[in-house]
N, C-alpha and C. Protein backbone atom coordinates (compact mmCIF):
# COMPACT_ATOMS: atom_id res chain seq x y z
N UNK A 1 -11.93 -11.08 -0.19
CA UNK A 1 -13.11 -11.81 0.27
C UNK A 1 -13.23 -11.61 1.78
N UNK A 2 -14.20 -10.67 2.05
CA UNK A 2 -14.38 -10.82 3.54
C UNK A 2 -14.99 -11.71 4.47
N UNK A 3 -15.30 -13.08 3.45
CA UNK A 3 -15.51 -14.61 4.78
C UNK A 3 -14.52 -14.52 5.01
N UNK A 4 -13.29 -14.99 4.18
CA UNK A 4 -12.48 -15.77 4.55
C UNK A 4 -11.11 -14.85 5.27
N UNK A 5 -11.05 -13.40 4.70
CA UNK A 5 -10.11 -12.36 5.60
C UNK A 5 -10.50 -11.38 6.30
N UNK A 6 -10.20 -10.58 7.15
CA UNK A 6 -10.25 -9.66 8.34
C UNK A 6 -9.61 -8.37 7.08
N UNK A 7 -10.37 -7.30 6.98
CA UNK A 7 -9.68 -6.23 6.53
C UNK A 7 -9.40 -5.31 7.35
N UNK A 8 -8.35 -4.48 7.62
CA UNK A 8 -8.27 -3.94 8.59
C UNK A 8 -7.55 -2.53 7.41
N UNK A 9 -7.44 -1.13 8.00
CA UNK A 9 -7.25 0.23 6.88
C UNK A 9 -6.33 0.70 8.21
N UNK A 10 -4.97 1.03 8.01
CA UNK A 10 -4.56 1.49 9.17
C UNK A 10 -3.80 2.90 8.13
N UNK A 11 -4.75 3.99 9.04
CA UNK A 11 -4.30 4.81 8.38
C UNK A 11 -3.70 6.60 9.33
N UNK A 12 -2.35 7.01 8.74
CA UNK A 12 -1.89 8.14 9.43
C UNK A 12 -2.90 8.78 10.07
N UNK A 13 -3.49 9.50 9.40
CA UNK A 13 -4.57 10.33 9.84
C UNK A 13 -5.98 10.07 9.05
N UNK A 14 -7.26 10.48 9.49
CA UNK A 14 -8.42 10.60 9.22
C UNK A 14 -8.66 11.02 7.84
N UNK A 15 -8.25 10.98 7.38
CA UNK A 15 -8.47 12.37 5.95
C UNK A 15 -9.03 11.70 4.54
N UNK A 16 -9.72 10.48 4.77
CA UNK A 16 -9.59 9.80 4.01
C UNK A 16 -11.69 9.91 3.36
N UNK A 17 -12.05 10.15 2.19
CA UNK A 17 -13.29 10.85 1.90
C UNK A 17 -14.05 9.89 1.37
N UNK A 18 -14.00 8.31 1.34
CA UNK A 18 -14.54 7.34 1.22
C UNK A 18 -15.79 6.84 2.62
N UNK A 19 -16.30 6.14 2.26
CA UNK A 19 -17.25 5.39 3.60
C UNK A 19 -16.83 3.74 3.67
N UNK A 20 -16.26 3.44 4.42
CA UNK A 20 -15.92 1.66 4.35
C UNK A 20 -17.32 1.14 4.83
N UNK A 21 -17.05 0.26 4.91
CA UNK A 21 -18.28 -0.92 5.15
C UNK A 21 -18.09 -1.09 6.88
N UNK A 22 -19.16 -1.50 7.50
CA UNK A 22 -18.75 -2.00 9.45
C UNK A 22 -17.75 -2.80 9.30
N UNK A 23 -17.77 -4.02 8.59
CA UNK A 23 -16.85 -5.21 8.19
C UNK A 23 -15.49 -4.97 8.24
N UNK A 24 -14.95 -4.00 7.85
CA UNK A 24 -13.84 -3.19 7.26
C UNK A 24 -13.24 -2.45 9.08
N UNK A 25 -12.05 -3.01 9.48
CA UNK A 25 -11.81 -2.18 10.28
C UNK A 25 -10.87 -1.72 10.36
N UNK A 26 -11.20 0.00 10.74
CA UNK A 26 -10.68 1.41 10.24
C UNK A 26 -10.01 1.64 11.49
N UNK A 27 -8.29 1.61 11.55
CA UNK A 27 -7.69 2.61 12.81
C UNK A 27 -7.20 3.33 12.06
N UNK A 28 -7.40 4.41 13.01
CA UNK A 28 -6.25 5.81 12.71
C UNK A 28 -5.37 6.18 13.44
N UNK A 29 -4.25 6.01 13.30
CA UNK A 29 -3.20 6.40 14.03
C UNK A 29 -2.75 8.39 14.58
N UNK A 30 -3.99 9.07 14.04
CA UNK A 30 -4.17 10.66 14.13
C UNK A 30 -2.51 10.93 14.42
N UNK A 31 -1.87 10.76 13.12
CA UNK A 31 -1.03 12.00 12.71
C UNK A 31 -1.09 12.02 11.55
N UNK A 32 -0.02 13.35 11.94
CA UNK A 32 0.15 14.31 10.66
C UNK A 32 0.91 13.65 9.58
N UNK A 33 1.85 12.81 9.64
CA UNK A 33 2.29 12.34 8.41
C UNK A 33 3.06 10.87 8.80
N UNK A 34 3.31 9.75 7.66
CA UNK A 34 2.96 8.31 8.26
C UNK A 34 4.44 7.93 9.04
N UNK A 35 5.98 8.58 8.82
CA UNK A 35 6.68 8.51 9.42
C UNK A 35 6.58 8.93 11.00
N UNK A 36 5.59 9.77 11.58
CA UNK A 36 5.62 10.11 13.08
C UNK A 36 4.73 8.45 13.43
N UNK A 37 4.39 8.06 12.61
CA UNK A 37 3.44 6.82 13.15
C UNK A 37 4.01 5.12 13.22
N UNK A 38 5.13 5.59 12.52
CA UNK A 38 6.10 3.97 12.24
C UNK A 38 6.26 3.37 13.03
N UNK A 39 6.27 3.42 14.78
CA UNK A 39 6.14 2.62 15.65
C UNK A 39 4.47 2.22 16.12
N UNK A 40 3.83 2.90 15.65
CA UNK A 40 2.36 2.87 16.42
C UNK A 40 2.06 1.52 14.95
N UNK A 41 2.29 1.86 14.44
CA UNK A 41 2.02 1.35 13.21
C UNK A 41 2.60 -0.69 13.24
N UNK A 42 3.94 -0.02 13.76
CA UNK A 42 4.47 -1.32 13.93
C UNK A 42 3.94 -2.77 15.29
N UNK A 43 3.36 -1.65 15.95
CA UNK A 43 3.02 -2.10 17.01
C UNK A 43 1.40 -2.85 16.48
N UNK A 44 0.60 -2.46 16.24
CA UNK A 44 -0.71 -2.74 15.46
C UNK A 44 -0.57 -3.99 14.59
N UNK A 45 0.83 -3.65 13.62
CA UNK A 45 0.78 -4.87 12.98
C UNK A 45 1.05 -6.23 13.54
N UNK A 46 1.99 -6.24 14.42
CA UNK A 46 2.60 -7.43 15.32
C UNK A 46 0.81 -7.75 16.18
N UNK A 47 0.22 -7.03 16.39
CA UNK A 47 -0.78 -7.51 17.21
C UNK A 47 -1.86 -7.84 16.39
N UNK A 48 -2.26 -7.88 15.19
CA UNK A 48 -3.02 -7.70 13.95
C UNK A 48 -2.29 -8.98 13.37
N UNK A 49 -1.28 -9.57 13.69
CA UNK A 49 -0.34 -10.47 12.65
C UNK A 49 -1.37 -10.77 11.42
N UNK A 50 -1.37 -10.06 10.36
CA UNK A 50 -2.22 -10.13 9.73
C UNK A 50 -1.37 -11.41 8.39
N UNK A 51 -2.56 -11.36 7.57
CA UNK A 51 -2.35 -12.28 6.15
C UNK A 51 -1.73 -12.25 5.11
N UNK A 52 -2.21 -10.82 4.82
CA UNK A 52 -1.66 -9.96 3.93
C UNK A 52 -1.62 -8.57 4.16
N UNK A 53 -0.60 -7.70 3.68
CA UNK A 53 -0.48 -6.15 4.06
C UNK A 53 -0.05 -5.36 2.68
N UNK A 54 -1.06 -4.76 2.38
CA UNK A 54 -0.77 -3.81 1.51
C UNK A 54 -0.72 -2.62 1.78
N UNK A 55 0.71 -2.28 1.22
CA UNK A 55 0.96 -0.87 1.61
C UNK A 55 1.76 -0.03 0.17
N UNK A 56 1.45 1.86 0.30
CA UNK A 56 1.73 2.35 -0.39
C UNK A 56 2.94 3.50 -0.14
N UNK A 57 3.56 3.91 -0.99
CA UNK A 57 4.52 4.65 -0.20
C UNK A 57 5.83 4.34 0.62
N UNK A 58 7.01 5.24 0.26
CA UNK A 58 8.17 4.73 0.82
C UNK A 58 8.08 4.13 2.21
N UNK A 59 7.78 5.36 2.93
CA UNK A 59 8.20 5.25 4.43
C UNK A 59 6.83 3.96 5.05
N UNK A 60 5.89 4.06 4.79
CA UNK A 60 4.94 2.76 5.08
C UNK A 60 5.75 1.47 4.48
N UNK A 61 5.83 1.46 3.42
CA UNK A 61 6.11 0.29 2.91
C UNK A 61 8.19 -0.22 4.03
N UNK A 62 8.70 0.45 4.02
CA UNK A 62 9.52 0.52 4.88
C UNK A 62 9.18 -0.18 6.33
N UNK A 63 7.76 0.40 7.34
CA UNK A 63 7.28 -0.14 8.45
C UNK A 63 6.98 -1.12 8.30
N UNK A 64 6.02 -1.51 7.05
CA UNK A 64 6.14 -2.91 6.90
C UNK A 64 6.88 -4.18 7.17
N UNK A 65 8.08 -3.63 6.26
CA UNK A 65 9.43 -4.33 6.31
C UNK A 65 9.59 -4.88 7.47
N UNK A 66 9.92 -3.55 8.43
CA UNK A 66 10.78 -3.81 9.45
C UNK A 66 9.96 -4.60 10.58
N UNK A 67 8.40 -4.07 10.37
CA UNK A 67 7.31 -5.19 11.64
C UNK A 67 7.66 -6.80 11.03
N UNK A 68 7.48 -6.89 9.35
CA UNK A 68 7.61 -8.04 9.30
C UNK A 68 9.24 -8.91 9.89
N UNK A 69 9.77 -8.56 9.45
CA UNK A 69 11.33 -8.72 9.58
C UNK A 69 11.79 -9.07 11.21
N UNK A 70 11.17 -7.47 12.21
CA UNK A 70 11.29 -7.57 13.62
C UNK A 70 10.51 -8.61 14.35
N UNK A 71 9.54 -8.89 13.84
CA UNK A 71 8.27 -9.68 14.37
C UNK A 71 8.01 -10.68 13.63
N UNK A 72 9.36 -11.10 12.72
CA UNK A 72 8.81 -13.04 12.61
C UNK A 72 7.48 -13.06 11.75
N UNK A 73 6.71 -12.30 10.74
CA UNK A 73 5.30 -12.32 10.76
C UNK A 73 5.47 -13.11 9.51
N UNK A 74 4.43 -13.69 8.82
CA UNK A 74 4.38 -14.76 7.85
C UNK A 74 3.65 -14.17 6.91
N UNK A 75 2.89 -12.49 7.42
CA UNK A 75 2.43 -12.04 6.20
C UNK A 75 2.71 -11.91 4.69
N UNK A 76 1.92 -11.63 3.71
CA UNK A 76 2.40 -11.71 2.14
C UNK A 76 2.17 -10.53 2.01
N UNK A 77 3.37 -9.56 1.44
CA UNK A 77 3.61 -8.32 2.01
C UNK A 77 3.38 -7.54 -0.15
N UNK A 78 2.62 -6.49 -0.23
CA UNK A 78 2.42 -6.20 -1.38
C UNK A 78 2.25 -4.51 -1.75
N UNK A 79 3.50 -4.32 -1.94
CA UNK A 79 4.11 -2.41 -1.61
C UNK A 79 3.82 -1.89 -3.23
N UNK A 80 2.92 -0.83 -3.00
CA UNK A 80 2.13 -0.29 -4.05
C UNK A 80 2.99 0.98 -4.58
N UNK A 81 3.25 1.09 -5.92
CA UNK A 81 4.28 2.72 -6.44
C UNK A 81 3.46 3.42 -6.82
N UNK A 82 3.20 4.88 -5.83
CA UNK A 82 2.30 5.64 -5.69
C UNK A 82 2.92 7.00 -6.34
N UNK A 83 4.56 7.04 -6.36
CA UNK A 83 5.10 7.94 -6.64
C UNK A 83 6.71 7.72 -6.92
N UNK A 84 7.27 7.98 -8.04
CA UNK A 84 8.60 7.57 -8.33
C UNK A 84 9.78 8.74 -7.75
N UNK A 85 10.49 7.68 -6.53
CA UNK A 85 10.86 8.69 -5.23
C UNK A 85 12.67 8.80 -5.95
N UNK A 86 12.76 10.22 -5.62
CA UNK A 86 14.08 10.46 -6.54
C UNK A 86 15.02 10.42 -5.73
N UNK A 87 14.81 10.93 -4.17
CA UNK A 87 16.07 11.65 -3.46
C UNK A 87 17.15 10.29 -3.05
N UNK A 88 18.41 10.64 -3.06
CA UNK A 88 19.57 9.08 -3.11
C UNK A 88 18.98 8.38 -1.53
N UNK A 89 18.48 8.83 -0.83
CA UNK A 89 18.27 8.17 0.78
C UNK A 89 17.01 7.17 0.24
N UNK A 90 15.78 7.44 -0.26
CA UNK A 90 15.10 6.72 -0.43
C UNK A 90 14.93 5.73 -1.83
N UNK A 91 16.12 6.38 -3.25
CA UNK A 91 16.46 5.61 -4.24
C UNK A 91 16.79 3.88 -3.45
N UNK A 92 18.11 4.48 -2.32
CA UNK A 92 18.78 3.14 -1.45
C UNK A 92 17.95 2.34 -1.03
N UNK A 93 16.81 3.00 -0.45
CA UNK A 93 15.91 2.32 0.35
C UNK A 93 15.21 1.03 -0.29
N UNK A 94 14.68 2.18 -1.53
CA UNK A 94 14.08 1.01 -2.74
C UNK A 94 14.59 -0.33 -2.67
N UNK A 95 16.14 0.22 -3.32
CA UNK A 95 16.72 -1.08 -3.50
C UNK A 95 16.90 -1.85 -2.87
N UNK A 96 16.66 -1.80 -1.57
CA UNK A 96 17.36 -2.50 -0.51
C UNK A 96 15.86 -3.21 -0.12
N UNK A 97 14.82 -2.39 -0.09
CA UNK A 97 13.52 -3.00 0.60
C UNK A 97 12.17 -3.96 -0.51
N UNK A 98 12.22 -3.38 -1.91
CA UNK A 98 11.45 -3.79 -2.42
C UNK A 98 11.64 -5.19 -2.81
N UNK A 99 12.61 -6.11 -3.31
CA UNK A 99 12.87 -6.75 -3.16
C UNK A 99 12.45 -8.17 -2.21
N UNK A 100 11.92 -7.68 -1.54
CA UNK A 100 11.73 -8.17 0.08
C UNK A 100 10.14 -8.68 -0.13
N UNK A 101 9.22 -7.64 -1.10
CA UNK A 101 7.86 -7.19 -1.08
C UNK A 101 7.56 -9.06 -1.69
N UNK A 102 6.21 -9.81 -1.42
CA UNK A 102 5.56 -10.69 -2.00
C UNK A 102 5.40 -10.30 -3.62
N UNK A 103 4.68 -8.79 -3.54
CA UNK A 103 4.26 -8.15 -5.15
C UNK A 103 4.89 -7.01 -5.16
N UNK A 104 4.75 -6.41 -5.85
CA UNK A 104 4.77 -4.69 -6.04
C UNK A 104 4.11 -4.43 -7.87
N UNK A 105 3.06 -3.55 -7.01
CA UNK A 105 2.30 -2.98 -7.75
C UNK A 105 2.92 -1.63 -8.44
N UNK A 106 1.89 -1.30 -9.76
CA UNK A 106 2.49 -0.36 -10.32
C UNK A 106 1.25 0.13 -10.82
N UNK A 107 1.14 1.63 -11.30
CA UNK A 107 -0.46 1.87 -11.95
C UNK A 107 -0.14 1.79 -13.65
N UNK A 108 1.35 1.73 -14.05
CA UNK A 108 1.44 0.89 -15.17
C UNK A 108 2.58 0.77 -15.18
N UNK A 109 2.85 0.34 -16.73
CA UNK A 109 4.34 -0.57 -16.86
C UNK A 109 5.18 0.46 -16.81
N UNK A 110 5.39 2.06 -17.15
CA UNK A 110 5.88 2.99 -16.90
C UNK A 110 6.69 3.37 -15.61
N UNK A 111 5.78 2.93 -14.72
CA UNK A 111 6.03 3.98 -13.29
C UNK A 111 6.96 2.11 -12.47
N UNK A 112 6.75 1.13 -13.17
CA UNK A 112 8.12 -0.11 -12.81
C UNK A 112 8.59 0.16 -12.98
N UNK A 113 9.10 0.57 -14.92
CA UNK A 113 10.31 0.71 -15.52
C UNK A 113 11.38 2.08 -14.75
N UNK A 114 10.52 2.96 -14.07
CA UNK A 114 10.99 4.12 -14.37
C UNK A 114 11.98 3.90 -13.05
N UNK A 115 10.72 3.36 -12.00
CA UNK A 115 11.68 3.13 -10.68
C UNK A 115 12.47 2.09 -10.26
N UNK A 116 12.65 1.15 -11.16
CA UNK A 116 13.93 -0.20 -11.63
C UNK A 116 14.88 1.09 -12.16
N UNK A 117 15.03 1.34 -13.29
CA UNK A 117 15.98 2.94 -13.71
C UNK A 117 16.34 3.84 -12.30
N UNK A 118 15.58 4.34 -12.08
CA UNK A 118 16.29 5.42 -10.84
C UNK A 118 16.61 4.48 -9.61
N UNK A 119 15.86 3.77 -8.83
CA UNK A 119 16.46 3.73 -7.62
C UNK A 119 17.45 2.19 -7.84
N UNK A 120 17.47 1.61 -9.93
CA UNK A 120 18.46 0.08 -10.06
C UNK A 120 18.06 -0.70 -8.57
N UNK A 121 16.93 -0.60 -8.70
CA UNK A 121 16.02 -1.82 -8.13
C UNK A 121 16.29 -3.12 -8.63
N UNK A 122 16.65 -4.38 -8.55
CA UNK A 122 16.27 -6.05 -9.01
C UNK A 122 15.00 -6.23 -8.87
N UNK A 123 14.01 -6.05 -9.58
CA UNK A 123 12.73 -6.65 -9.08
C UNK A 123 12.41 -8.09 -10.36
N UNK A 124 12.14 -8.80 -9.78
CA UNK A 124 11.93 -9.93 -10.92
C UNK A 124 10.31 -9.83 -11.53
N UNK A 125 10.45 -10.46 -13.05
CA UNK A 125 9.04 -9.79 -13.14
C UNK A 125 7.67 -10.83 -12.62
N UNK A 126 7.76 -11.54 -11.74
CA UNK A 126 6.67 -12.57 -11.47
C UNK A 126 6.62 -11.68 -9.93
N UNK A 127 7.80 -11.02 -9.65
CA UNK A 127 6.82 -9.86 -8.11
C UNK A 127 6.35 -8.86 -8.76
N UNK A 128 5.85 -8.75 -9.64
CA UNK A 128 5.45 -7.19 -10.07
C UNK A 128 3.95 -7.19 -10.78
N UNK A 129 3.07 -6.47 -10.74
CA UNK A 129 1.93 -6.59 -10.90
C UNK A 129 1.06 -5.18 -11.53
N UNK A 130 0.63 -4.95 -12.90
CA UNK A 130 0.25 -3.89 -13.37
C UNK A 130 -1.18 -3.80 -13.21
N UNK A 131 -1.67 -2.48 -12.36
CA UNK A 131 -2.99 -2.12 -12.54
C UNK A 131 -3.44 -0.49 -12.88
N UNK A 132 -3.74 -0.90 -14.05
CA UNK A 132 -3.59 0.84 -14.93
C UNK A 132 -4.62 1.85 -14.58
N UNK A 133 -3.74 2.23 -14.65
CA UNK A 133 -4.99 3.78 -14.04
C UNK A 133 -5.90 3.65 -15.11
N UNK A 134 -7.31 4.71 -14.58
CA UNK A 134 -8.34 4.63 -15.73
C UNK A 134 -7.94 5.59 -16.85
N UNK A 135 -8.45 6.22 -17.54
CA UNK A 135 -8.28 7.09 -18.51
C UNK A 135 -9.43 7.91 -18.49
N UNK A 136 -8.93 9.16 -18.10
CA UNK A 136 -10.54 10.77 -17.49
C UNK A 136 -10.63 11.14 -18.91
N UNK A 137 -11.81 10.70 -18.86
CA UNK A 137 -12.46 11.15 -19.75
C UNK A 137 -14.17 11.37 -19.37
N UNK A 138 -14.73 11.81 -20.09
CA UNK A 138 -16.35 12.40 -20.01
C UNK A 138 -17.11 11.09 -18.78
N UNK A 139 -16.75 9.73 -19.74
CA UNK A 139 -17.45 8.36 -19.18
C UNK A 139 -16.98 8.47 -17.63
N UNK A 140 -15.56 8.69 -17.49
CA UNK A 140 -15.21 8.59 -16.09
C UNK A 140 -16.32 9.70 -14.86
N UNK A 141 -16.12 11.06 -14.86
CA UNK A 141 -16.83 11.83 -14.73
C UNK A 141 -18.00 11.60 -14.31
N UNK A 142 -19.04 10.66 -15.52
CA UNK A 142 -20.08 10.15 -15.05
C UNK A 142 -20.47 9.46 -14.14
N UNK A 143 -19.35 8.19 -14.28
CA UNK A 143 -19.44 7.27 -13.54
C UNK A 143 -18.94 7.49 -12.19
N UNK A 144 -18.07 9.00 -11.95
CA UNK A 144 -17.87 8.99 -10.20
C UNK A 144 -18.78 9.22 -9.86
N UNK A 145 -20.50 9.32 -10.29
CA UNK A 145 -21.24 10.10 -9.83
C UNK A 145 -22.52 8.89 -9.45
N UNK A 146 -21.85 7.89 -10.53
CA UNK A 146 -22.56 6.30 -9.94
C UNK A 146 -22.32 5.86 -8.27
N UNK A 147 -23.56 5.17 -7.81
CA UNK A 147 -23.16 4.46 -6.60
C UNK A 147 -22.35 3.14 -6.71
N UNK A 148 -21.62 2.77 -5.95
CA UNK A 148 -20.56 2.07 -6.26
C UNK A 148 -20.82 1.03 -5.14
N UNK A 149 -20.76 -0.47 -5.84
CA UNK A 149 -21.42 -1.75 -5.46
C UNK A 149 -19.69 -2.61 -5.08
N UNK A 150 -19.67 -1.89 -3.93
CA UNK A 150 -18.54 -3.01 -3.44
C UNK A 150 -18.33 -3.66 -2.49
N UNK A 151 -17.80 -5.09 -1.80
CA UNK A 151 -17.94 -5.35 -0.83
C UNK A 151 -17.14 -4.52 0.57
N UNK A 152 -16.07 -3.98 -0.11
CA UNK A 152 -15.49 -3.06 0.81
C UNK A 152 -15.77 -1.69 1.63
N UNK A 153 -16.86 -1.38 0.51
CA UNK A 153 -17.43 -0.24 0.63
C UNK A 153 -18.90 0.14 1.21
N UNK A 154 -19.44 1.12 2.46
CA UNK A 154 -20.62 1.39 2.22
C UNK A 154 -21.19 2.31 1.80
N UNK A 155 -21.86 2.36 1.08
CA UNK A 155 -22.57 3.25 -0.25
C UNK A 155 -22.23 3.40 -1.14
C-alpha cells in the first residue's frame, strides 16, 4: 500500500526492463554485480531505516542481515529463493542467515524443501511463505502482452 509505505527498489545496476510508478523510488547503485555494492547498499539502508526489506539472493539477502544486525534496524526482513545455492560457503551461509529472515519466500514448496535438504537450514514453517510460479502456457503469452494495472507500476 503506497499511503501508508515508502517503496523504495535498490538495485545493483540499471538493467531492470519494467517502468515503476514516480511513487516508487528507484536507486541504483551502477554496478556490475550486488556483492561490489554491499556497503553502498548497507549504507542506504541505515539511512532509508526502512519497514520492511525484501530481498532476493544470497549475497543481498546477506547485506540485509548484516545492515539490520549492524544498525539496530527494526525492519521485517523477507529473503526471497531465487535459486537453490549449492557451493559449501554459501550452503553455511543459508544456515546461519535465513533463520534470522521475518519470511522467506519460495516460488514453491519444492525450491523450500530442496534448500532445508542442501544447505540443513531450520526454517520453521510459519517463516516460510509459497508463491508459485505461473504455468507458460498459450494464456500466459497472451497476457504478457496485456497492460498491467498495478499500483507499483507505470503502464
Amino acid at each position: 500500500d503506497l499511503k501508508k509505505y515508502e517503496l523504495i527498489l535498490l538495485n545493483a545496476s540499471n538493467r531492470s526492463t519494467f517502468s515503476l510508478r514516480k511513487e516508487v523510488k528507484n536507486i541504483n547503485l551502477n554496478k556490475a554485480r550486488a556483492r561490489e555494492g554491499v556497503w553502498d547498499a548497507m549504507r542506504i539502508i541505515k539511512k532509508e531505516d526502512p519497514d520492511i526489506i525484501v530481498s532476493g539472493g544470497c549475497i543481498n539477502n546477506i547485506t540485509i542481515l548484516l545492515a539490520q544486525k549492524l544498525f539496530r534496524l527494526k525492519a521485517k526482513t523477507v529473503f526471497s529463493i531465487h535459486a537453490i545455492d549449492r557451493t559449501e560457503i554459501r550452503k553455511k551461509i543459508i544456515r546461519w542467515i535465513y533463520p534470522f529472515a521475518s519470511v522467506v519466500v519460495g516460488i514453491n514448496r519444492g525450491s523450500i524443501d530442496l534448500t532445508r535438504e542442501i544447505s540443513k537450514v531450520n526454517l520453521s514453517e510459519d517463516k516460510i511463505e509459497i508463491i508459485e510460479n505461473p504455468v507458460v502456457d498459450q494464456n500466459l503469452f497472451k497476457m504478457s502482452n496485456e497492460k498491467v494495472d498495478h499500483k507499483w507500476l507505470d503502464g
